[in-house]
Protein backbone atom coordinates (compact mmCIF):
# COMPACT_ATOMS: atom_id res chain seq x y z
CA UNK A 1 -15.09 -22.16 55.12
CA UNK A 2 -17.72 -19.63 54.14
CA UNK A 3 -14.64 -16.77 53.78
CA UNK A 4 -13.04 -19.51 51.45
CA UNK A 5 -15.70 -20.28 49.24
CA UNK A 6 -16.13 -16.03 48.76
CA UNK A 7 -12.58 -15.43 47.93
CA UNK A 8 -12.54 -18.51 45.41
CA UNK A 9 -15.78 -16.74 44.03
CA UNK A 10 -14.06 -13.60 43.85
CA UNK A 11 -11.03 -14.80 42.25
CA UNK A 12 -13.41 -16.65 39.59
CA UNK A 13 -15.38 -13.44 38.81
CA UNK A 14 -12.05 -11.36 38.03
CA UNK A 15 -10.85 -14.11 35.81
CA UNK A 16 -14.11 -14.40 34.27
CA UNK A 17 -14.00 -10.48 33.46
CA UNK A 18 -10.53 -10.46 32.56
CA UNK A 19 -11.45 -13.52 29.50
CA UNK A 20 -14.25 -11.50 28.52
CA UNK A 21 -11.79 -8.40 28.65
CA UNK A 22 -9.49 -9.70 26.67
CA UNK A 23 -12.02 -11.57 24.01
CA UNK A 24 -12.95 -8.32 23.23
CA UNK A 25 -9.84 -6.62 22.54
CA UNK A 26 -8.50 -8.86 20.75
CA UNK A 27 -12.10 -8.63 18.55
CA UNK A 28 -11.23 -4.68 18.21
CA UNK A 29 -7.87 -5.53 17.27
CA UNK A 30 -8.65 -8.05 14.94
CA UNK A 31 -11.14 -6.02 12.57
CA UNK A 32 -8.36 -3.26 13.17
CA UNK A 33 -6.32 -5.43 11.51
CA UNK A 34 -8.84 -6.16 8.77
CA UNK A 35 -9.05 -2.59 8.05
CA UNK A 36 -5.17 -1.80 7.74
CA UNK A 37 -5.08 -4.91 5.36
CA UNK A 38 -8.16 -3.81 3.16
CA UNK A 39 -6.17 -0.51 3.04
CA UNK A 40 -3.22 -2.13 1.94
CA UNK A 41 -5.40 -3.95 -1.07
CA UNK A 42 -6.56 -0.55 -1.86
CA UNK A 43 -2.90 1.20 -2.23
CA UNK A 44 -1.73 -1.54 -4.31
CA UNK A 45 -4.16 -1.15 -6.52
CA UNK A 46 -3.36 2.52 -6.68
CA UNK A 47 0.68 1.74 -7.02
CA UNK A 48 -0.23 -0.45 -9.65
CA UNK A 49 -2.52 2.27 -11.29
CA UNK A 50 0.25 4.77 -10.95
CA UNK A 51 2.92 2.76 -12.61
CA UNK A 52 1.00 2.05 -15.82
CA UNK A 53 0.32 6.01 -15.83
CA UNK A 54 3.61 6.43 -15.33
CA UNK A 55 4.94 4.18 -18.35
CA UNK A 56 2.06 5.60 -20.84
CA UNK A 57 3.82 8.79 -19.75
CA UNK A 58 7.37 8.20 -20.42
CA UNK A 59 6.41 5.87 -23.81
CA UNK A 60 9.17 6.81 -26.68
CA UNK A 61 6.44 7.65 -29.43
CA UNK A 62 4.54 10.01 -26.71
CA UNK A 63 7.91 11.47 -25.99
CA UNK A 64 9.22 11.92 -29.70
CA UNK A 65 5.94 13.57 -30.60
CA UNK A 66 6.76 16.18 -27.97
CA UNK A 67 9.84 16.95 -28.94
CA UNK A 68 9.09 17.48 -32.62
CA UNK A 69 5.69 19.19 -31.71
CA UNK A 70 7.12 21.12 -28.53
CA UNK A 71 10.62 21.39 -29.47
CA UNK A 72 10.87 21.47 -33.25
CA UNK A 73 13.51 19.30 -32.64
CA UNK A 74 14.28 16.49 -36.02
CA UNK A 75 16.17 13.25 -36.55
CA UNK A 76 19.27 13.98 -37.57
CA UNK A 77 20.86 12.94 -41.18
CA UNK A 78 22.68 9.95 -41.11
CA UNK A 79 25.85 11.97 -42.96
CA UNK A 80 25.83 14.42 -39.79
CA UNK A 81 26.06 11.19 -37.60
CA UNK A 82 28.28 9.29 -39.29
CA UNK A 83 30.65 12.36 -39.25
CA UNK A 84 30.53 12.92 -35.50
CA UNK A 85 31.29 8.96 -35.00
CA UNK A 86 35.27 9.38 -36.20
């Protein structure tokens, strides 16, 4: 009976570790995942950053400007338009 009772102890004791084992992984994994999700916050914010950049960059009046500063380049006349339409 003794031998009994010592293996059912033993048996208890590994489960007991194995629980605690697992509790903490799954803590680690857990504030891993917090990590990878505060992360993800932080590169939206950044894609959303990026795309207003982006659209103050390609705005028509910004772009005009540049190509009359830049390029001398001009609007042409409505005649020379017209003309090319036919």
């Amino acid at each position: 009976m003794l031998r009994f009772n010592v293996i059912l102890l033993m048996i208890v004791v590994f489960c007991a570790l194995g629980v605690v084992t697992s509790q903490h992984r799954a803590r680690k994994l857990f504030q891993a995942l917090e990590a990878e999700q505060e992360r993800a916050r932080q590169l939206d914010v950044e894609y959303g950053q990026l795309q207003l950049e982006m659209s103050t960059w390609a705005n028509h009046p910004r772009i005009e400007k540049i190509a009359r500063d830049r390029l001398h380049m001009v609007t042409p006349d409505s005649t020379v338009t017209n003309k090319g339409a036919r």
